[in-house]
Protein backbone atom coordinates (compact mmCIF):
# COMPACT_ATOMS: atom_id res chain seq x y z
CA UNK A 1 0.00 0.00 0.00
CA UNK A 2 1.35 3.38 -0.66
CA UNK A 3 0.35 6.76 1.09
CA UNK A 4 -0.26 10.08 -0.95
CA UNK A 5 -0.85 13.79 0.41
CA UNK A 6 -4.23 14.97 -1.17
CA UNK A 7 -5.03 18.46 -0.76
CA UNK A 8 -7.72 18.92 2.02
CA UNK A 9 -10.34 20.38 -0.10
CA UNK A 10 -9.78 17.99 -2.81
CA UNK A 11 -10.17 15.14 0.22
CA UNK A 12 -13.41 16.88 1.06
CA UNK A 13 -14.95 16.38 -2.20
CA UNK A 14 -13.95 12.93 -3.40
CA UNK A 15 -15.25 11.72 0.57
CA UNK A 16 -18.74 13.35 -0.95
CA UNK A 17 -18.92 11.92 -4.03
CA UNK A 18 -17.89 8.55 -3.18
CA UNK A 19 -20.35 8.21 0.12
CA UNK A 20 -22.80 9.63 -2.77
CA UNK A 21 -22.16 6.73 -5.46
CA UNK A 22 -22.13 4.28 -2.38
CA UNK A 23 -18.52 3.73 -2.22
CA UNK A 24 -15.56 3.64 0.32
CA UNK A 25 -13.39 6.54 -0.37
CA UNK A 26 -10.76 3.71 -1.46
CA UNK A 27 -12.83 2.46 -3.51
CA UNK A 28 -13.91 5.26 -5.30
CA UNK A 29 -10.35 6.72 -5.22
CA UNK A 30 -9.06 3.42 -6.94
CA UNK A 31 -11.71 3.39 -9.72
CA UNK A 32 -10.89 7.07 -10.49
CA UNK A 33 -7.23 6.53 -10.84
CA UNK A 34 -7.49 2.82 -13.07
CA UNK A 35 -9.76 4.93 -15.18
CA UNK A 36 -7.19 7.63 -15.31
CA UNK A 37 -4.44 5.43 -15.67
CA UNK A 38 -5.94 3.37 -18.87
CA UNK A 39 -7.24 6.87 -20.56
CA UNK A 40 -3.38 7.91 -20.28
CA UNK A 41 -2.50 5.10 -22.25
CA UNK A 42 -3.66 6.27 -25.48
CA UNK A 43 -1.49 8.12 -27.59
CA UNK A 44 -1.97 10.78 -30.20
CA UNK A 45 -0.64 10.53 -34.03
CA UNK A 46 -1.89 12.45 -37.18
CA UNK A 47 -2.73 10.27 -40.24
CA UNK A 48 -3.25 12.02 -43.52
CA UNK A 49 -3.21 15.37 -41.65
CA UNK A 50 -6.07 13.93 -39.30
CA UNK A 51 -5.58 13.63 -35.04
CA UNK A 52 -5.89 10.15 -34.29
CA UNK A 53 -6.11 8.37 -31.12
CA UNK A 54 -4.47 5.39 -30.95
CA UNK A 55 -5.52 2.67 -28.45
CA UNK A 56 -3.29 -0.27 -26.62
CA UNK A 57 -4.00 -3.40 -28.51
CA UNK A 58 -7.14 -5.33 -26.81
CA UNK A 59 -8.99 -1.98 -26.27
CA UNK A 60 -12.57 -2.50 -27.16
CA UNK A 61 -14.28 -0.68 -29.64
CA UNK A 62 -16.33 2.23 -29.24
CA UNK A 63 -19.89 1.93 -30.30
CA UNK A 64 -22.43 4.36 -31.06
CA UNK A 65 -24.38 3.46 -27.87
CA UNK A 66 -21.97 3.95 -25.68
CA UNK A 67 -20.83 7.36 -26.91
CA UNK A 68 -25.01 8.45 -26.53
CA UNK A 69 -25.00 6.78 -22.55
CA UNK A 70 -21.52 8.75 -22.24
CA UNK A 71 -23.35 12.14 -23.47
CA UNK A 72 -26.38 11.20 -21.50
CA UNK A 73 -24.57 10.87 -18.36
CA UNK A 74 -22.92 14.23 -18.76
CA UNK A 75 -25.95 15.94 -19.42
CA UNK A 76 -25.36 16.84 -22.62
C-alpha cells in the first residue's frame, strides 16, 4: 500500500462523491485513478493530416451506444 498527500479540499470532495455513489473513499479513489491510468495510455498521431487516437491493442471498440449513454450521463 502506498500513502499520498491529497489536498484537504480535494479530500473533502472525493469523501462526498464517493459516500454519494455508495462507495468507500478507497474504492472510489481506486476506480478514479485505473480509469485515469488506462485513458493515459492512449497516444496521439496524425494520419493524412487527421488527429488520431491510438488505443493499446485489446482496447474495445467504441460503439455508437456507448458514446449516446456517455453524453447522457454528462448531461449533454
Amino acid at each position: 500500500m502506498t500513502a499520498i498527500a491529497i489536498p484537504d479540499e480535494l479530500n473533502r470532495q472525493v469523501e462526498e462523491v464517493a459516500r454519494a455513489q455508495g462507495q468507500t473513499t478507497e474504492q472510489f479513489v481506486n476506480q478514479v485513478l485505473s480509469q485515469a491510468v488506462r485513458g493515459a495510455r492512449f497516444t496521439m498521431t496524425m494520419k493524412n493530416g487527421i488527429p488520431v487516437m491510438v488505443a493499446p491493442e485489446g482496447t474495445p471498440p467504441i460503439d455508437p451506444a456507448m458514446i449516446r449513454e456517455a453524453l447522457e450521463e454528462e448531461g449533454f
